[in-house]
PDB file of N, CA and C in Angstrom:
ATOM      1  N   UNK A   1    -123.987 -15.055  69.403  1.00  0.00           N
ATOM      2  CA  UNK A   1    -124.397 -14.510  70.687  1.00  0.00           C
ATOM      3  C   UNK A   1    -125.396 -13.384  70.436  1.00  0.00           C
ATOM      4  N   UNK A   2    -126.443 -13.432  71.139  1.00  0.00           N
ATOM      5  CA  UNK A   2    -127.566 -12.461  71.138  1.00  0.00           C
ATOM      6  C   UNK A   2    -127.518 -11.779  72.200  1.00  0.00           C
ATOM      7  N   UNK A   3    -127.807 -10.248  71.744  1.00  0.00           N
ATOM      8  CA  UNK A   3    -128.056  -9.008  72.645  1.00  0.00           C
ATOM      9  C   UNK A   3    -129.248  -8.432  72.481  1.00  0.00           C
ATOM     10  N   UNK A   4    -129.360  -7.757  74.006  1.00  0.00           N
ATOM     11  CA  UNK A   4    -130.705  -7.177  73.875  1.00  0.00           C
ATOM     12  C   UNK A   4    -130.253  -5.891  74.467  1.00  0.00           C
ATOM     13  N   UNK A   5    -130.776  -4.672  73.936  1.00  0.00           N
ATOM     14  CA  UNK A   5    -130.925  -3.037  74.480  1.00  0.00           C
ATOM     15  C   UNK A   5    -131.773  -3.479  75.455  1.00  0.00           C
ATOM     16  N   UNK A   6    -130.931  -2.135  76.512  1.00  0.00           N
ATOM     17  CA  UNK A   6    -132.239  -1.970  77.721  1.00  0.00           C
ATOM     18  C   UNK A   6    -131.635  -0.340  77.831  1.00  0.00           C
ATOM     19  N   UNK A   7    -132.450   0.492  78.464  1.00  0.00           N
ATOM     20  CA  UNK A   7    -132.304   1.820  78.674  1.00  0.00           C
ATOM     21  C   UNK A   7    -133.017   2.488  79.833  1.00  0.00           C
ATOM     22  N   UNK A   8    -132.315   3.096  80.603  1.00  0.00           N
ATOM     23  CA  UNK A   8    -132.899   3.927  81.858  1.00  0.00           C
ATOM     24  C   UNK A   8    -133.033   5.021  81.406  1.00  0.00           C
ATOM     25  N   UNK A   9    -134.124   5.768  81.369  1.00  0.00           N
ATOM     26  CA  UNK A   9    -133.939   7.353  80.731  1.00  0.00           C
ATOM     27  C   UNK A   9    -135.248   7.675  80.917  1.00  0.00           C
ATOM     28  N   UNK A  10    -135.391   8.586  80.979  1.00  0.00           N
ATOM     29  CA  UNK A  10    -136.703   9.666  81.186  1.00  0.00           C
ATOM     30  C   UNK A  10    -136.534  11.464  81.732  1.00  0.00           C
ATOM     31  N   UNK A  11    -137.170  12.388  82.153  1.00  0.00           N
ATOM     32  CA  UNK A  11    -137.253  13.469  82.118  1.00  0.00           C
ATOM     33  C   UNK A  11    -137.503  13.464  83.653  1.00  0.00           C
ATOM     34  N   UNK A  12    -137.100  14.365  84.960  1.00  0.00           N
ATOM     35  CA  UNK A  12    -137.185  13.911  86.201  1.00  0.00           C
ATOM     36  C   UNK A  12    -136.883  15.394  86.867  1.00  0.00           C
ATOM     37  N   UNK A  13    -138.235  15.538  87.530  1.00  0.00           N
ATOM     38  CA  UNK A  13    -137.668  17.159  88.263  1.00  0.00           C
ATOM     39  C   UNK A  13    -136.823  16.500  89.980  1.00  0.00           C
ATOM     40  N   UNK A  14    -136.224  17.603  90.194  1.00  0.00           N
ATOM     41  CA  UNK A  14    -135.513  17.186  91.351  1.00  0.00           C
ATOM     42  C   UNK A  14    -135.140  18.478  92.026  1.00  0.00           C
ATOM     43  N   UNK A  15    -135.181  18.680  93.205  1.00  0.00           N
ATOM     44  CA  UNK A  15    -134.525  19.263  94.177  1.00  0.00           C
ATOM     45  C   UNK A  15    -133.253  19.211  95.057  1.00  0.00           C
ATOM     46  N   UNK A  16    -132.086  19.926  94.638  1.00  0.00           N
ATOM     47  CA  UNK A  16    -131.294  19.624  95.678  1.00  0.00           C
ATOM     48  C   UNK A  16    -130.666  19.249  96.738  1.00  0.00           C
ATOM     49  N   UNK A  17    -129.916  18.911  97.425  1.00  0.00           N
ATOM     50  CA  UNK A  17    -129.607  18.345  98.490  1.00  0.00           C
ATOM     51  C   UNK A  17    -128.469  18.529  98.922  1.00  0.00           C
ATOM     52  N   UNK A  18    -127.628  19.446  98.020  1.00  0.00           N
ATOM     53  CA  UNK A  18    -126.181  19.181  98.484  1.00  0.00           C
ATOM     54  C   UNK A  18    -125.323  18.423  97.421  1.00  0.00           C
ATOM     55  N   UNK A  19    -124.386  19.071  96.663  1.00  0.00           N
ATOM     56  CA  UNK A  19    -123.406  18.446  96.206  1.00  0.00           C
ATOM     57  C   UNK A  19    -122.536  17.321  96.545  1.00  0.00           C
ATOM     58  N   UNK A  20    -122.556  17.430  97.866  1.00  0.00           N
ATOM     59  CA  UNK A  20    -122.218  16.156  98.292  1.00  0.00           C
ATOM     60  C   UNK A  20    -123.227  14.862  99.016  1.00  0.00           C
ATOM     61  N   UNK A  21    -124.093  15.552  98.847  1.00  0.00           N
ATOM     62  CA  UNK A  21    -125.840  14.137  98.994  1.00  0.00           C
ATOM     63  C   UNK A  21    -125.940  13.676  97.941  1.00  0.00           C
ATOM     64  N   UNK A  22    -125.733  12.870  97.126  1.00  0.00           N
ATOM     65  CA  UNK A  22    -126.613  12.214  95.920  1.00  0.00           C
ATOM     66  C   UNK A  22    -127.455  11.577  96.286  1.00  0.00           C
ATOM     67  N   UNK A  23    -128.817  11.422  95.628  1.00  0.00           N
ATOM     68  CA  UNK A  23    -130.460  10.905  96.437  1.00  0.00           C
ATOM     69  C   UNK A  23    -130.924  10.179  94.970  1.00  0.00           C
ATOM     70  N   UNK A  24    -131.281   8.998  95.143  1.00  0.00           N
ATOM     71  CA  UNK A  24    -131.982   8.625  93.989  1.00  0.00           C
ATOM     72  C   UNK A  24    -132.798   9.317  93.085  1.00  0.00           C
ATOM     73  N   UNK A  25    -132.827   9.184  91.713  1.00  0.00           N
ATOM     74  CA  UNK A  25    -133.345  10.019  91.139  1.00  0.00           C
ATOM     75  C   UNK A  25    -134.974   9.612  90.738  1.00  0.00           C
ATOM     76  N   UNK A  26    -135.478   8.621  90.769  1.00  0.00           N
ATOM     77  CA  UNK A  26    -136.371   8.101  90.678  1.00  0.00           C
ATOM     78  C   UNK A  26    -136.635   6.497  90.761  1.00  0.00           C
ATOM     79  N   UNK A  27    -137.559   5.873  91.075  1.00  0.00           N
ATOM     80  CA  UNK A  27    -137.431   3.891  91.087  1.00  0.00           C
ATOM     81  C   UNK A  27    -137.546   3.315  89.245  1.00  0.00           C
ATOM     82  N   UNK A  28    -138.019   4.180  88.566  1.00  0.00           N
ATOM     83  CA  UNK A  28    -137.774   3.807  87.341  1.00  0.00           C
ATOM     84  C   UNK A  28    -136.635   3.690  86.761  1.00  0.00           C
ATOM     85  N   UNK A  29    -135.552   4.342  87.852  1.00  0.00           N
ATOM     86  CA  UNK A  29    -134.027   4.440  87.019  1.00  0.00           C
ATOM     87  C   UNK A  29    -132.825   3.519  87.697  1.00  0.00           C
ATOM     88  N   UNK A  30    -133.386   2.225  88.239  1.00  0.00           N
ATOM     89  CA  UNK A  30    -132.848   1.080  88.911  1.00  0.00           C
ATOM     90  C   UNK A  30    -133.353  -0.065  88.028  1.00  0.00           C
ATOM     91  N   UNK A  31    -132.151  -1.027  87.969  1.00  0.00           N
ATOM     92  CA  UNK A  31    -131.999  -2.192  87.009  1.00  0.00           C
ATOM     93  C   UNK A  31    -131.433  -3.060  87.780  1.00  0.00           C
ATOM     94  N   UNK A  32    -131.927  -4.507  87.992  1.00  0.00           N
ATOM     95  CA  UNK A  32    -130.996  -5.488  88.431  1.00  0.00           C
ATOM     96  C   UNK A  32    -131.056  -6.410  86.863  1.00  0.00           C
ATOM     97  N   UNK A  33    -129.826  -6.790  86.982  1.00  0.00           N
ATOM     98  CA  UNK A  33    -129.126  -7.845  86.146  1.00  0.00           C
ATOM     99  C   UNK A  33    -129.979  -9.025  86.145  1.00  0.00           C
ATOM    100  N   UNK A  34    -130.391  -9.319  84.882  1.00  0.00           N
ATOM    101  CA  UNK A  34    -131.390 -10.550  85.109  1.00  0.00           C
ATOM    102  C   UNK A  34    -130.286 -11.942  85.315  1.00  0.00           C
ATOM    103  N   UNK A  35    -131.431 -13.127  85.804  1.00  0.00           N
ATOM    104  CA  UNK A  35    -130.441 -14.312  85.845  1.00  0.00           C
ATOM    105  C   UNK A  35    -130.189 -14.636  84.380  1.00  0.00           C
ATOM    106  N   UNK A  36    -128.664 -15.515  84.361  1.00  0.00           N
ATOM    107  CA  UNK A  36    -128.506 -15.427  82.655  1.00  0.00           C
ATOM    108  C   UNK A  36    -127.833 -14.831  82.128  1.00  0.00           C
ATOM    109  N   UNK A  37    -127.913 -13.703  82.218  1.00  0.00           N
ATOM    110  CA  UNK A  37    -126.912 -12.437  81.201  1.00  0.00           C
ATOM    111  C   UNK A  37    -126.330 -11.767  81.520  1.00  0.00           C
ATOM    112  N   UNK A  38    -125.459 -10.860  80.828  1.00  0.00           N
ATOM    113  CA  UNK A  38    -124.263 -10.333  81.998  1.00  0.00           C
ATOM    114  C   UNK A  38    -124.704  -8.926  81.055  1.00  0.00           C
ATOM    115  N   UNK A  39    -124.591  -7.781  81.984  1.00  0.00           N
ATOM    116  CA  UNK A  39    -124.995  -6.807  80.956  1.00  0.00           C
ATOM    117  C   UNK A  39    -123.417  -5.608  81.532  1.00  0.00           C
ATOM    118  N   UNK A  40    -123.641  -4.871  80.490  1.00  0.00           N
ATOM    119  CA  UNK A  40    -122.722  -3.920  80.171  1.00  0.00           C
ATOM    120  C   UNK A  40    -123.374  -2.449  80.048  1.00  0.00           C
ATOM    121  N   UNK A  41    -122.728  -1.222  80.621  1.00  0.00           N
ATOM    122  CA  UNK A  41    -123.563   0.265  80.668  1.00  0.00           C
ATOM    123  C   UNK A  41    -122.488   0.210  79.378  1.00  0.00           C
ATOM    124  N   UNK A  42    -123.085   1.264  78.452  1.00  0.00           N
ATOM    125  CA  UNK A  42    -122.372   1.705  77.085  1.00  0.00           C
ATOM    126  C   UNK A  42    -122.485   2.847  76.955  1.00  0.00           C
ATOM    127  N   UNK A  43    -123.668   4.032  77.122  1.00  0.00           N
ATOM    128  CA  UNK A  43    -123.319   5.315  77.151  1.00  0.00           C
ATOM    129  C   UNK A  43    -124.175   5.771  77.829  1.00  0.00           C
ATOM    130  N   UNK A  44    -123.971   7.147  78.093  1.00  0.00           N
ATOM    131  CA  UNK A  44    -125.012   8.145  79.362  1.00  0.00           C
ATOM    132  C   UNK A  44    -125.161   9.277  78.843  1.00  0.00           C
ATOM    133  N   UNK A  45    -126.360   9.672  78.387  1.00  0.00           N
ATOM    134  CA  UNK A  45    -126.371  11.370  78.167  1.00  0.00           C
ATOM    135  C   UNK A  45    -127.621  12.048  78.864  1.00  0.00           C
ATOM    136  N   UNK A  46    -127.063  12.792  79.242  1.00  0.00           N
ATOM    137  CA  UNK A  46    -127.931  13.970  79.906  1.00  0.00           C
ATOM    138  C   UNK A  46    -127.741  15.365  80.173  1.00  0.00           C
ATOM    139  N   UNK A  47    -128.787  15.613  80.593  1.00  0.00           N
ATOM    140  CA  UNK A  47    -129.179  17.415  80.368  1.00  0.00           C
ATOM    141  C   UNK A  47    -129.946  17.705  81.762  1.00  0.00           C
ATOM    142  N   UNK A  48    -129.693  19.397  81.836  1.00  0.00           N
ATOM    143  CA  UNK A  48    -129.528  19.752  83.080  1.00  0.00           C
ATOM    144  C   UNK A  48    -130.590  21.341  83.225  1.00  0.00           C
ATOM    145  N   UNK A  49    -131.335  21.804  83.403  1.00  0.00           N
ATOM    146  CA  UNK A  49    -131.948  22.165  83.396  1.00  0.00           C
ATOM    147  C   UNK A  49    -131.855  23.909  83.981  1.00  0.00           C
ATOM    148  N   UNK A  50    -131.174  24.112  85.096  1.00  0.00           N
ATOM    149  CA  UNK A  50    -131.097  24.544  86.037  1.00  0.00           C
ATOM    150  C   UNK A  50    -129.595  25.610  85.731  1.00  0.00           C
ATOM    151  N   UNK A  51    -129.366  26.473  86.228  1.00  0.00           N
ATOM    152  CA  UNK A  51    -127.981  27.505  86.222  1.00  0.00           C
ATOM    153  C   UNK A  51    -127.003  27.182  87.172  1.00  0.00           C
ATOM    154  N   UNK A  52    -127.110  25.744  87.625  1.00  0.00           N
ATOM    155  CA  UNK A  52    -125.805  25.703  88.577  1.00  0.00           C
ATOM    156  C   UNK A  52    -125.559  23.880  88.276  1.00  0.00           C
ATOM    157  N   UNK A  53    -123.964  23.705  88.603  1.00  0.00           N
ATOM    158  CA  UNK A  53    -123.815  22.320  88.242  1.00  0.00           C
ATOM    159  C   UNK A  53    -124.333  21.544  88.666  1.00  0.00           C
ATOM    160  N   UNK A  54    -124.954  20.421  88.532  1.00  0.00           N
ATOM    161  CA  UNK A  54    -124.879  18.669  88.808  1.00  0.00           C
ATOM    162  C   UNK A  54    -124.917  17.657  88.400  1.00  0.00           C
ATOM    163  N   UNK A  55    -124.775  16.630  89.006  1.00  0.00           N
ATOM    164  CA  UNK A  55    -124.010  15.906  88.667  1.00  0.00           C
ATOM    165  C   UNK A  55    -124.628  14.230  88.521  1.00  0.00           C
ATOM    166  N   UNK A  56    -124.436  13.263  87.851  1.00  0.00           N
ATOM    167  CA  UNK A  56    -125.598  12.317  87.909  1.00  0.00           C
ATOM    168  C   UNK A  56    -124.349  10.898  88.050  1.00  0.00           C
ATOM    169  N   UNK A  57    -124.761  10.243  89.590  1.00  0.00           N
ATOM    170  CA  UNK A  57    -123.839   9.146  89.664  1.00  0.00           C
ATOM    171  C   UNK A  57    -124.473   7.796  89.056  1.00  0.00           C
ATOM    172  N   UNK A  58    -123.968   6.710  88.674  1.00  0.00           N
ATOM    173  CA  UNK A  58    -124.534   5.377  88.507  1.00  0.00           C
ATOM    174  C   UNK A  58    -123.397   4.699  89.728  1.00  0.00           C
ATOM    175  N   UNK A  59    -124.590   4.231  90.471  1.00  0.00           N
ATOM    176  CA  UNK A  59    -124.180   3.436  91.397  1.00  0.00           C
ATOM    177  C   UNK A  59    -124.089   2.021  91.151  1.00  0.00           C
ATOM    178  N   UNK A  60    -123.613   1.200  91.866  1.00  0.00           N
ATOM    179  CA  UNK A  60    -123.361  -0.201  91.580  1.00  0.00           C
ATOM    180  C   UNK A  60    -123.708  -0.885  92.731  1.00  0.00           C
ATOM    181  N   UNK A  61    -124.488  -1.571  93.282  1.00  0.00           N
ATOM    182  CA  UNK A  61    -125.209  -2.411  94.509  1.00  0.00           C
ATOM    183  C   UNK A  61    -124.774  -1.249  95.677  1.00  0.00           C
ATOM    184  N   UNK A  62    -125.035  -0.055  95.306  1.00  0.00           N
ATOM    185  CA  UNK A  62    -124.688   1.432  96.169  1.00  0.00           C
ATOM    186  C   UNK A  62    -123.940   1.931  96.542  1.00  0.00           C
ATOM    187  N   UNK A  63    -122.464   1.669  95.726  1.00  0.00           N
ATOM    188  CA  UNK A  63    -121.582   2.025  95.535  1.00  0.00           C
ATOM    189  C   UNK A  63    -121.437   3.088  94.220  1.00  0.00           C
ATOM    190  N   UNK A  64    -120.789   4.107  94.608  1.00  0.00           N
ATOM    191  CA  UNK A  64    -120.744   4.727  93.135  1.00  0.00           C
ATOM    192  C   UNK A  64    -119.805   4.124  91.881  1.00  0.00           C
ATOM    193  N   UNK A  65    -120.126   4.074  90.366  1.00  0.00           N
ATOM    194  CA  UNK A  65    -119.325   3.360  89.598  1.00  0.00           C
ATOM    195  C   UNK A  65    -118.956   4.127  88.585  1.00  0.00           C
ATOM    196  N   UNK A  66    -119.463   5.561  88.388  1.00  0.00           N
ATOM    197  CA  UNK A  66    -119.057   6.529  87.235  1.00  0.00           C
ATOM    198  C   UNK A  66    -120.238   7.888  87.637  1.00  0.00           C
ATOM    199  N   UNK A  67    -119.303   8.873  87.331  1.00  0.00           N
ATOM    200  CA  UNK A  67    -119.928  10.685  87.362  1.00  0.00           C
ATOM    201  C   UNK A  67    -120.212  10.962  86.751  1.00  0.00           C
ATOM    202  N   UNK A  68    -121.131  11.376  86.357  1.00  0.00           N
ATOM    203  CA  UNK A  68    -121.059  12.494  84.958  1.00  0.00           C
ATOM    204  C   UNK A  68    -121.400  14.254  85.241  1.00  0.00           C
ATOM    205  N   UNK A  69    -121.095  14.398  85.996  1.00  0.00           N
ATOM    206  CA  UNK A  69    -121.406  15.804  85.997  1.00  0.00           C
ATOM    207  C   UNK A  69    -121.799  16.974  84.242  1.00  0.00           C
ATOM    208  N   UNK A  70    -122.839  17.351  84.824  1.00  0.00           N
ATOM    209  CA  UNK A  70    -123.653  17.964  83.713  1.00  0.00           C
ATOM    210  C   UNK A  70    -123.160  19.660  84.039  1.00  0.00           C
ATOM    211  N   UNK A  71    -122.788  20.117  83.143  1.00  0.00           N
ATOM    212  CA  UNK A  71    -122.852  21.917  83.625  1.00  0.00           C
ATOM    213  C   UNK A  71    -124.039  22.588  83.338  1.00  0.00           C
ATOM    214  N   UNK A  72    -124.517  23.855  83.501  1.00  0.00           N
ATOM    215  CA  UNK A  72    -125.337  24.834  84.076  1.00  0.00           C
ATOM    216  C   UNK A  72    -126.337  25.111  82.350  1.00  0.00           C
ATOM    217  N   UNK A  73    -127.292  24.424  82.494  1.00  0.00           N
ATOM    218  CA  UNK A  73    -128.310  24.626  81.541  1.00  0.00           C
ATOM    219  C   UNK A  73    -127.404  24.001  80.209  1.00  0.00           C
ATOM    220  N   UNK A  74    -126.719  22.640  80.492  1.00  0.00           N
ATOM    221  CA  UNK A  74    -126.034  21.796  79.404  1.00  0.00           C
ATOM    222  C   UNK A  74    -126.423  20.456  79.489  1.00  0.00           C
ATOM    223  N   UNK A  75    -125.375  19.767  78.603  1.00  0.00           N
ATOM    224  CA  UNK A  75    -126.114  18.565  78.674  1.00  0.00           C
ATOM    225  C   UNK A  75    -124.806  17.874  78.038  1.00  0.00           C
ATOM    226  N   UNK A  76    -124.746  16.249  78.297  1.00  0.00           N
ATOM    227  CA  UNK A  76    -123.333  15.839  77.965  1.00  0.00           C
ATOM    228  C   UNK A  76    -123.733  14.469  77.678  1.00  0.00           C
ATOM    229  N   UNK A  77    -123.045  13.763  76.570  1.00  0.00           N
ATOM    230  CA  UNK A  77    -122.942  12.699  75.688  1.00  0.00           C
ATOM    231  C   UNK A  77    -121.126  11.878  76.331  1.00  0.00           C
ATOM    232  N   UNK A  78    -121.949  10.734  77.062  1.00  0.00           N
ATOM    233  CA  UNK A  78    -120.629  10.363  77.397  1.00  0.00           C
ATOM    234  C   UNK A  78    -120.484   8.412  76.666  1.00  0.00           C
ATOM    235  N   UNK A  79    -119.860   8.207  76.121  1.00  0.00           N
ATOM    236  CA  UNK A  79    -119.583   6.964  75.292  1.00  0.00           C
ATOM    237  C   UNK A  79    -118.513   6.430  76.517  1.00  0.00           C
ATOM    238  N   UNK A  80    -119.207   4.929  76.690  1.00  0.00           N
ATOM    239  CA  UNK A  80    -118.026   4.713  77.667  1.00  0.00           C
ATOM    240  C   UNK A  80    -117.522   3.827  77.421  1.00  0.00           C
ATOM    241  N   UNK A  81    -116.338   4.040  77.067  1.00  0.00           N
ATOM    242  CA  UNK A  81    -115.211   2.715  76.178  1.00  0.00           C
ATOM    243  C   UNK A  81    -114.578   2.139  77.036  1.00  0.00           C
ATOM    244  N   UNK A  82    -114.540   2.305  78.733  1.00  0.00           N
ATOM    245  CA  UNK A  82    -114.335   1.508  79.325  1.00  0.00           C
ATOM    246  C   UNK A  82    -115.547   0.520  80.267  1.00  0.00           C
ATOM    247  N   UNK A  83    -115.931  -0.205  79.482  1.00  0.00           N
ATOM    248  CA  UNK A  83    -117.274  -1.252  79.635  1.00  0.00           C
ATOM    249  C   UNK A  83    -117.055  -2.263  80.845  1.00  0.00           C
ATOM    250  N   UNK A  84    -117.768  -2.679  82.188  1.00  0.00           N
ATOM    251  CA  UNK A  84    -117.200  -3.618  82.661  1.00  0.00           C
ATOM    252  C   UNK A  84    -118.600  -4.438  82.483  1.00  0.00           C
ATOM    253  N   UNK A  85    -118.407  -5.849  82.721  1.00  0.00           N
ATOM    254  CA  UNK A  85    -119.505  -6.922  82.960  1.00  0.00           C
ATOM    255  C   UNK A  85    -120.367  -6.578  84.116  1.00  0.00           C
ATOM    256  N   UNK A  86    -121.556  -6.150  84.102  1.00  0.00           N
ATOM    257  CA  UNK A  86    -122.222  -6.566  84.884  1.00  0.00           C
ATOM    258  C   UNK A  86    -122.711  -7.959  85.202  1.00  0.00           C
ATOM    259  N   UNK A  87    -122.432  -8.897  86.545  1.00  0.00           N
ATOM    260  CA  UNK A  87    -122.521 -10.023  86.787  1.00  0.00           C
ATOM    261  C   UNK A  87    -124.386 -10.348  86.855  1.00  0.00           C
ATOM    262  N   UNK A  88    -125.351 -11.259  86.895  1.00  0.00           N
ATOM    263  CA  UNK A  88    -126.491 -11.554  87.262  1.00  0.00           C
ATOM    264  C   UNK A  88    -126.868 -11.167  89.092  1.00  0.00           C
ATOM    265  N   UNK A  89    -127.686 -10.514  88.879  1.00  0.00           N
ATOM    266  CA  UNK A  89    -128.295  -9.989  90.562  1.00  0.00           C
ATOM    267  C   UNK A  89    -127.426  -8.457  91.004  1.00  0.00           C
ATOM    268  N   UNK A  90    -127.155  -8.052  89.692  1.00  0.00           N
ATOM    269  CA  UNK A  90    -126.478  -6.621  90.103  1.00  0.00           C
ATOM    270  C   UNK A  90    -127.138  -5.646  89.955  1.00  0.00           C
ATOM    271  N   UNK A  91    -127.006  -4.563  90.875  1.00  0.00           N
ATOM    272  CA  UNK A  91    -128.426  -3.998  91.004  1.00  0.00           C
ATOM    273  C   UNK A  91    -127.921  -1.991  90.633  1.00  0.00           C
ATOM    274  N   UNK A  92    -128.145  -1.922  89.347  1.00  0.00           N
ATOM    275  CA  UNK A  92    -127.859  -0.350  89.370  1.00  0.00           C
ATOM    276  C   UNK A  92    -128.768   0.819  89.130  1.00  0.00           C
ATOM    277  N   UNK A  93    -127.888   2.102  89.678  1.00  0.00           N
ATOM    278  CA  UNK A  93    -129.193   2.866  90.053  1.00  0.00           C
ATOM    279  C   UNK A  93    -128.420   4.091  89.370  1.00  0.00           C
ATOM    280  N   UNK A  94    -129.393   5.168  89.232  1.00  0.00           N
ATOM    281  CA  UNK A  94    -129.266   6.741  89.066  1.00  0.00           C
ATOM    282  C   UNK A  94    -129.378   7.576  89.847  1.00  0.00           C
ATOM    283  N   UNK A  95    -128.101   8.390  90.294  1.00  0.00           N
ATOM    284  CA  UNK A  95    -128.343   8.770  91.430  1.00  0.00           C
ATOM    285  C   UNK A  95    -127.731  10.556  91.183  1.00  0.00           C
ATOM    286  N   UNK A  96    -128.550  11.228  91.983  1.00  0.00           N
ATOM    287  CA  UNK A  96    -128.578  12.882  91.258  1.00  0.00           C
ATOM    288  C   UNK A  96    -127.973  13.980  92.258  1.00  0.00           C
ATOM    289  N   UNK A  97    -126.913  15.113  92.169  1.00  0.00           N
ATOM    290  CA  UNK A  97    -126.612  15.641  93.259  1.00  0.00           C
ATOM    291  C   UNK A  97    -126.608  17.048  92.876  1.00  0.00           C
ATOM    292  N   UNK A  98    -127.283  17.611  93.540  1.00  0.00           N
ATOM    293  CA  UNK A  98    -127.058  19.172  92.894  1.00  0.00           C
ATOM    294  C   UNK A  98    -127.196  20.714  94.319  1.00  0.00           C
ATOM    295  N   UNK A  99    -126.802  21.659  94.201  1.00  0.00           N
ATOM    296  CA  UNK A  99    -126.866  22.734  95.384  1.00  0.00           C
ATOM    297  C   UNK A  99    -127.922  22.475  95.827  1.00  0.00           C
ATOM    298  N   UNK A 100    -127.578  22.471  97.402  1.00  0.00           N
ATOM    299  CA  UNK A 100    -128.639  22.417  98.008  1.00  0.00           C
ATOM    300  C   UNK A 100    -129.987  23.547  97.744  1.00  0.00           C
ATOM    301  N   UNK A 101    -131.479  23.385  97.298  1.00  0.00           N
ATOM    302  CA  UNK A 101    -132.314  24.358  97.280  1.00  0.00           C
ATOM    303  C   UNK A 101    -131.997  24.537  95.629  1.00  0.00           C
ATOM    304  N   UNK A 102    -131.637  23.600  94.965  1.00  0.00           N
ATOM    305  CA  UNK A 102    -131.675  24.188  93.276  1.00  0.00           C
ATOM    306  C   UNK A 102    -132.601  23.153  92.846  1.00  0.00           C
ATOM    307  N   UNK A 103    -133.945  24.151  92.139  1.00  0.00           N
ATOM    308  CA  UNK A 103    -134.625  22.643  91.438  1.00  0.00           C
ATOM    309  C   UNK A 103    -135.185  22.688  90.102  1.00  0.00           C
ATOM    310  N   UNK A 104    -134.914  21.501  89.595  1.00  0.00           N
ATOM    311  CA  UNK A 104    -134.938  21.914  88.059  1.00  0.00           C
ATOM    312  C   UNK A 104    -135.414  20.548  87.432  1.00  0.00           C
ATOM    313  N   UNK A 105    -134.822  20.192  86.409  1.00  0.00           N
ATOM    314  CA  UNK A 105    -135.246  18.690  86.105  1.00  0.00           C
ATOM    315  C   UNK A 105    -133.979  18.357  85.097  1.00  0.00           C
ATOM    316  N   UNK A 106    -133.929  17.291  85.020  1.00  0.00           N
ATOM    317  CA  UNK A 106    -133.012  15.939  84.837  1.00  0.00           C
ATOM    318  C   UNK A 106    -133.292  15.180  83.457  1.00  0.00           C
ATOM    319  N   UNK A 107    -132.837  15.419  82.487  1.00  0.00           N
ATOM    320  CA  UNK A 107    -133.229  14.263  81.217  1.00  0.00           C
ATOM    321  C   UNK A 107    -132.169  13.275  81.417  1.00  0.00           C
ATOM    322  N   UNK A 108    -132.152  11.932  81.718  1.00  0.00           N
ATOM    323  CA  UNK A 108    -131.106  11.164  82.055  1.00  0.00           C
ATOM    324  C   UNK A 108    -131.677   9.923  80.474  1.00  0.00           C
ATOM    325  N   UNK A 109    -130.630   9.314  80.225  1.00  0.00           N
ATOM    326  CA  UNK A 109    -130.835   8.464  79.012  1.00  0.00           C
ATOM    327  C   UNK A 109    -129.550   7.746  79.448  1.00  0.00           C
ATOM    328  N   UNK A 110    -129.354   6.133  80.160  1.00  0.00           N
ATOM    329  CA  UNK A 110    -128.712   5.267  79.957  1.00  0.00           C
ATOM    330  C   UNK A 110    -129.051   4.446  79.096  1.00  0.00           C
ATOM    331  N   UNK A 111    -127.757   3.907  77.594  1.00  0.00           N
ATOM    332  CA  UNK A 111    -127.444   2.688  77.390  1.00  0.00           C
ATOM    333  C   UNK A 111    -127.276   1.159  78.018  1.00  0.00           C
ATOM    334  N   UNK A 112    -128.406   0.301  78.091  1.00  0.00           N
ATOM    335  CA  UNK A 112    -127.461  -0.780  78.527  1.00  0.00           C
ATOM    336  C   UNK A 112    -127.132  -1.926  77.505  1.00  0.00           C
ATOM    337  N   UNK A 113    -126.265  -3.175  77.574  1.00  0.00           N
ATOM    338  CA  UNK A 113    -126.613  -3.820  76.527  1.00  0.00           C
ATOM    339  C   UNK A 113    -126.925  -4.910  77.484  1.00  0.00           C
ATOM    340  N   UNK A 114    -127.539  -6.272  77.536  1.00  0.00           N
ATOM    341  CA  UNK A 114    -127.520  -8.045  77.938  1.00  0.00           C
ATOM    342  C   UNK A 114    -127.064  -8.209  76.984  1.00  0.00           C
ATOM    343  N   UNK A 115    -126.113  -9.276  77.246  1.00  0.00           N
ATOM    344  CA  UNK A 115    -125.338 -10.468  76.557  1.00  0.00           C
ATOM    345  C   UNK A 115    -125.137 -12.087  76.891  1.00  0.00           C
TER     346      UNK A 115
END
C-alpha cells in the first residue's frame, strides 16, 4: 500500500473575533479528500504570535473535529495517536479563534497522510 504526504501549513496574520467566533484562517488551509484515498490528519503544530491565547480548530465538512489551543507567544507540537479515516469528498479546514481586537499571526503546519 502506497502513501502520499500532504500538508496545510504556512505563516497567516489574523485578527480576532472572539474566542468564541472561529473564522477561517485562510483558503490555502482547506483540503478535500481526493476520489480514491482515504486520508488520515497525523500531527498539528503551531505557534502563536501574540500575548493572549488562541486557539486553532480543524473542522470536518464544518463541524469542529480537534482544538489545539496555542498559549501566549507559544507554540505546540501535537502527535495525534488518535487517527480517524478520512472518507473521499471530505472537506477539511483551519479554523482560528482568538480575543476579540488581538492581531498577530499564526504558523499553522498540518500533517496529512493518503492511503
Amino acid at each position: 500500500m502506497e502513501s502520499t504526504s500532504r500538508f496545510l501549513q504556512g505563516v497567516y496574520p489574523f485578527e480576532g473575533k472572539g474566542l468564541e467566533s472561529p473564522f477561517p484562517i485562510a483558503d490555502a488551509l482547506s483540503y478535500t479528500v481526493p476520489d480514491g484515498v482515504v486520508t488520515q490528519p497525523v500531527y498539528f503544530r503551531g505557534g502563536n504570535s501574540t500575548g493572549e491565547l488562541i486557539y486553532v480548530v480543524l473542522m470536518r465538512d464544518g463541524t469542529p473535529m480537534r482544538y489545539f489551543p496555542i498559549g501566549a507567544k507559544g507554540d505546540v507540537h501535537v502527535p495525534l495517536r488518535v487517527v480517524e479515516d478520512l472518507d473521499s469528498g471530505t472537506v477539511i479546514e483551519l479554523h482560528l479563534a482568538a480575543p476579540e481586537g488581538v492581531g498577530g499571526a499564526v504558523v499553522v503546519d498540518l500533517g496529512l497522510v493518503e492511503v
